[in-house]
C-alpha atoms as a PDB file:
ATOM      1  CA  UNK A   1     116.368  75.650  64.975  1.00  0.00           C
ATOM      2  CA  UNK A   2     119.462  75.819  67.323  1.00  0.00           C
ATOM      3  CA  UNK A   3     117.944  79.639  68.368  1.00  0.00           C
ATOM      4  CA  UNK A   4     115.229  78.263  69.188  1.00  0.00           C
ATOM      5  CA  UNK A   5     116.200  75.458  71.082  1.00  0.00           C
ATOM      6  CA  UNK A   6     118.650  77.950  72.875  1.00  0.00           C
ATOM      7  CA  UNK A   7     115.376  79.992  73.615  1.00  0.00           C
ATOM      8  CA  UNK A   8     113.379  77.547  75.238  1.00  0.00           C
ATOM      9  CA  UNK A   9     116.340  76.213  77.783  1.00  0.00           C
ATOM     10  CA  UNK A  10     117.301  80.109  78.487  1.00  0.00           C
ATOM     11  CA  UNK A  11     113.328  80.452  79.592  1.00  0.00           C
ATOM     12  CA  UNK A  12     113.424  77.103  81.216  1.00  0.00           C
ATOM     13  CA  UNK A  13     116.296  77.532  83.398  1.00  0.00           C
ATOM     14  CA  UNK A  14     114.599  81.079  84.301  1.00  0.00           C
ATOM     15  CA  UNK A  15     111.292  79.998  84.942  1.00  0.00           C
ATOM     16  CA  UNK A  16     113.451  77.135  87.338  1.00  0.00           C
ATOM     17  CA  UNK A  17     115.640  79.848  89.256  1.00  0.00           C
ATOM     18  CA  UNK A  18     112.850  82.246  89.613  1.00  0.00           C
ATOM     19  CA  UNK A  19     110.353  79.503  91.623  1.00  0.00           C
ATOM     20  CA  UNK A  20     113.568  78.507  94.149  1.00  0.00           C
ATOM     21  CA  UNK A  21     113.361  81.574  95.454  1.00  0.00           C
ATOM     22  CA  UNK A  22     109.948  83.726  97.179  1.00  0.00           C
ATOM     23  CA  UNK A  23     110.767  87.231  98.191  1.00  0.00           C
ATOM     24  CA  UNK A  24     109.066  87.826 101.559  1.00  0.00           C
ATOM     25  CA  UNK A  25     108.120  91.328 100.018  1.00  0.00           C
ATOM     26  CA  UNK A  26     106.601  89.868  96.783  1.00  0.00           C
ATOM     27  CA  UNK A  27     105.252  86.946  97.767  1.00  0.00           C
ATOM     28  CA  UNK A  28     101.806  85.596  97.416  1.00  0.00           C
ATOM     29  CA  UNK A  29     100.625  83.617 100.514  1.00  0.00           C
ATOM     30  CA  UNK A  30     100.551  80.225  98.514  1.00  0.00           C
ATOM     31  CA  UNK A  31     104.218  80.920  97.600  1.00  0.00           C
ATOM     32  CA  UNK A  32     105.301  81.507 101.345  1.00  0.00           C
ATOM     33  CA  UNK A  33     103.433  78.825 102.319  1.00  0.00           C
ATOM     34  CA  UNK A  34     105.187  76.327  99.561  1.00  0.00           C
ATOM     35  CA  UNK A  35     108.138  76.672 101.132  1.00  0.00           C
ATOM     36  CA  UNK A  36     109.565  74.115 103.931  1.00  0.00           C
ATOM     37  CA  UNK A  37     108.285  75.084 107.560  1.00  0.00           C
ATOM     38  CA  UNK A  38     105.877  77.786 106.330  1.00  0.00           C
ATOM     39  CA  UNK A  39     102.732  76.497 106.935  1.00  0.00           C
ATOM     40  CA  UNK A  40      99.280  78.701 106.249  1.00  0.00           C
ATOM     41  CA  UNK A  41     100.106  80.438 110.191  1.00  0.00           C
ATOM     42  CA  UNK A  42     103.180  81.889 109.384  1.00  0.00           C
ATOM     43  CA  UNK A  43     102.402  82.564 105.947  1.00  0.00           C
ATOM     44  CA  UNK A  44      99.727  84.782 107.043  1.00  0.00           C
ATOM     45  CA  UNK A  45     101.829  86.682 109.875  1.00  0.00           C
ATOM     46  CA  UNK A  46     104.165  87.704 107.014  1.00  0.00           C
ATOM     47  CA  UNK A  47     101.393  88.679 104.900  1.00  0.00           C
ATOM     48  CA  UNK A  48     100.190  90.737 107.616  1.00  0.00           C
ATOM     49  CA  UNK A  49     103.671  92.262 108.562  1.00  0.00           C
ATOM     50  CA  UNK A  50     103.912  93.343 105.587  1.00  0.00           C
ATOM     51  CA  UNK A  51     101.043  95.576 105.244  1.00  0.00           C
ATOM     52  CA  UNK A  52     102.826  97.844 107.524  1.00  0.00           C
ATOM     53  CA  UNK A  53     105.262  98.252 104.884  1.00  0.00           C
ATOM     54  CA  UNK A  54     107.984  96.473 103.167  1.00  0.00           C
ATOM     55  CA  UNK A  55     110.902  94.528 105.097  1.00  0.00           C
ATOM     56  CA  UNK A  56     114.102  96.433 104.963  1.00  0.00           C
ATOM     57  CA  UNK A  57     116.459  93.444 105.482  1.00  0.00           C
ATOM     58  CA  UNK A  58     116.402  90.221 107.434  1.00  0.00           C
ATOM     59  CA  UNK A  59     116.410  91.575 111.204  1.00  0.00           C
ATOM     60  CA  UNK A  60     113.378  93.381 110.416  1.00  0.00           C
ATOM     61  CA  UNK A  61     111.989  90.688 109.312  1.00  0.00           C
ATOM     62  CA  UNK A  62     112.542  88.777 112.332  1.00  0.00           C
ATOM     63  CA  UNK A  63     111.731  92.079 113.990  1.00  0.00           C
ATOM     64  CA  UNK A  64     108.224  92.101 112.730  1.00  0.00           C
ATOM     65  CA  UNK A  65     106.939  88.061 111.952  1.00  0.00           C
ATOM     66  CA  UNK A  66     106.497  86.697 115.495  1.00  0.00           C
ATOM     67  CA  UNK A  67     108.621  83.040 115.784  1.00  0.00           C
ATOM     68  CA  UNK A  68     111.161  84.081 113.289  1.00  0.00           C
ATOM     69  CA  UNK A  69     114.842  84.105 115.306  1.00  0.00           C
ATOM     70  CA  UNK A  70     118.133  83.867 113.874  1.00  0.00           C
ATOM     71  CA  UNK A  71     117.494  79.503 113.599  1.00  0.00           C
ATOM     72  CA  UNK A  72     114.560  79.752 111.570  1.00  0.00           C
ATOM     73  CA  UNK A  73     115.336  82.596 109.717  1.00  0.00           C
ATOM     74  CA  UNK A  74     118.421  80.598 108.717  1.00  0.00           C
ATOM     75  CA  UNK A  75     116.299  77.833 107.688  1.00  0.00           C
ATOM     76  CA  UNK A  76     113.733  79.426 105.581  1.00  0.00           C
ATOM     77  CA  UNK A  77     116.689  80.904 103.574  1.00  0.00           C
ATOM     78  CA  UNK A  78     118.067  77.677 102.804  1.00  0.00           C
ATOM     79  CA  UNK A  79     114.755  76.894 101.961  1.00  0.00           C
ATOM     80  CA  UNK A  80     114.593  80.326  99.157  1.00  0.00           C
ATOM     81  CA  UNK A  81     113.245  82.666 101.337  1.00  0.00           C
ATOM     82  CA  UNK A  82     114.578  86.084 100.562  1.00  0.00           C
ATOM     83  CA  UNK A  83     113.961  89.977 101.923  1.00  0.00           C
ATOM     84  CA  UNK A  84     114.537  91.860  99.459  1.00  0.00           C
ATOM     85  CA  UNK A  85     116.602  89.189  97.092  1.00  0.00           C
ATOM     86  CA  UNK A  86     118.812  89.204  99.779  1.00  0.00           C
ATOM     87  CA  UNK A  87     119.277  85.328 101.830  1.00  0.00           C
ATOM     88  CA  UNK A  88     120.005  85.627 105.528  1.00  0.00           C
ATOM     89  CA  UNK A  89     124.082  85.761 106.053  1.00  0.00           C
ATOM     90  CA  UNK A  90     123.991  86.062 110.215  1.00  0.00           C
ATOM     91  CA  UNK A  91     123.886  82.873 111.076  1.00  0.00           C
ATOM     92  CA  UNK A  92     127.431  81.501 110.020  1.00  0.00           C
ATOM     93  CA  UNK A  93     129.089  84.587 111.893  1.00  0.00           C
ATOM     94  CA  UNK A  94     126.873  84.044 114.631  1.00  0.00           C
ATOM     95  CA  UNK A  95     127.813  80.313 115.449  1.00  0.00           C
ATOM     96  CA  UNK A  96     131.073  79.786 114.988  1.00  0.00           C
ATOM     97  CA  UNK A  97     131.875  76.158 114.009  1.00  0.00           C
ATOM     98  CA  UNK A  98     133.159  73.474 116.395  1.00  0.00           C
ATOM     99  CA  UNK A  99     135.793  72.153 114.579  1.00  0.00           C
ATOM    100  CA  UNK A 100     135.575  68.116 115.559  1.00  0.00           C
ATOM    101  CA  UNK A 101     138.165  66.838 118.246  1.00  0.00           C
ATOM    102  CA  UNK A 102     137.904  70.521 119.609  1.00  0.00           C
ATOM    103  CA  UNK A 103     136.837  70.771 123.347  1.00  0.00           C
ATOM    104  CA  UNK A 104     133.375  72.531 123.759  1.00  0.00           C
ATOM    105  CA  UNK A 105     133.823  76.171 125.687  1.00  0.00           C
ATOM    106  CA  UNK A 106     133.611  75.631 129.188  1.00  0.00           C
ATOM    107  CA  UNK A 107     130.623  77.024 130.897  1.00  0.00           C
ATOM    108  CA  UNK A 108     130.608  78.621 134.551  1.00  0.00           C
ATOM    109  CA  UNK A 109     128.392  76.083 137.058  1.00  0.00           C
ATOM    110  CA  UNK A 110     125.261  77.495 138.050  1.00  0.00           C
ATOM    111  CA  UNK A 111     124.512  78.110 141.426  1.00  0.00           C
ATOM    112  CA  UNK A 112     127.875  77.915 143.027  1.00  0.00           C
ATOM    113  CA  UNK A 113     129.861  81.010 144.839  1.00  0.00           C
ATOM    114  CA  UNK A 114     133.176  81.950 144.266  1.00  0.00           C
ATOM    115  CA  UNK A 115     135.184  80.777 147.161  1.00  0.00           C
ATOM    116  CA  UNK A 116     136.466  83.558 149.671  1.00  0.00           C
END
C-alpha cells in the first residue's frame, strides 16, 4: 500500500513539474500559447521559427521570434519558457540592481556642447 501511495505522488509531482515548464523546441502551439504573454501571434512566430530548425540557446531565440528582446525573454522564462531546458540567465547580469538609497548614474544632457 505505502509503494503504491509512494507511486502515485512520485507521478504526480512529475506530471506537476513537467507542465511548469514548455520547451520552445518541443512545444505544441497550445502549450506556448498557455503561457503568460504568449498569445496565439507569438505562439505561431515561434512555431514558424522553428521550422527553420531548432533554437540553439536563448539569443537565437530572440534572434529568430520577432518582439522577443532581453525584457520579454526574461519574462516568458519566469513564466516556464525554456530553449532547450535551459531558462534565460542574461537578464540579471545585464541590469545590474539599484541598490535603494543609491543615486541613479548620471546621464550626459542632450543637446548641449562642451564649453571651449
Amino acid at each position: 500500500m505505502f509503494k503504491k501511495i509512494l507511486a502515485v505522488t512520485a507521478f504526480l509531482l512529475f506530471a506537476c513539474a513537467s507542465f511548469a515548464a514548455v520547451d520552445a523546441n518541443k512545444g505544441s502551439p497550445a502549450d506556448l500559447d498557455a503561457l503568460k504573454g504568449v498569445g496565439p501571434a507569438m505562439s505561431k512566430r515561434i512555431v514558424d521559427a522553428r521550422q527553420q530548425g531548432a533554437f540553439k540557446d536563448w539569443p537565437d531565440f530572440m534572434q529568430r521570434v520577432k518582439g522577443v528582446k532581453e525584457k520579454t525573454a526574461a519574462k516568458l522564462s519566469a513564466q516556464g519558457l525554456t530553449v532547450n531546458g535551459e531558462a534565460f540567465k542574461e537578464a540579471a547580469a545585464a541590469a545590474p540592481e539599484r541598490v535603494k538609497g543609491q543615486p541613479r548614474a548620471a546621464k550626459a544632457p542632450t543637446g548641449a556642447t562642451p564649453a571651449k
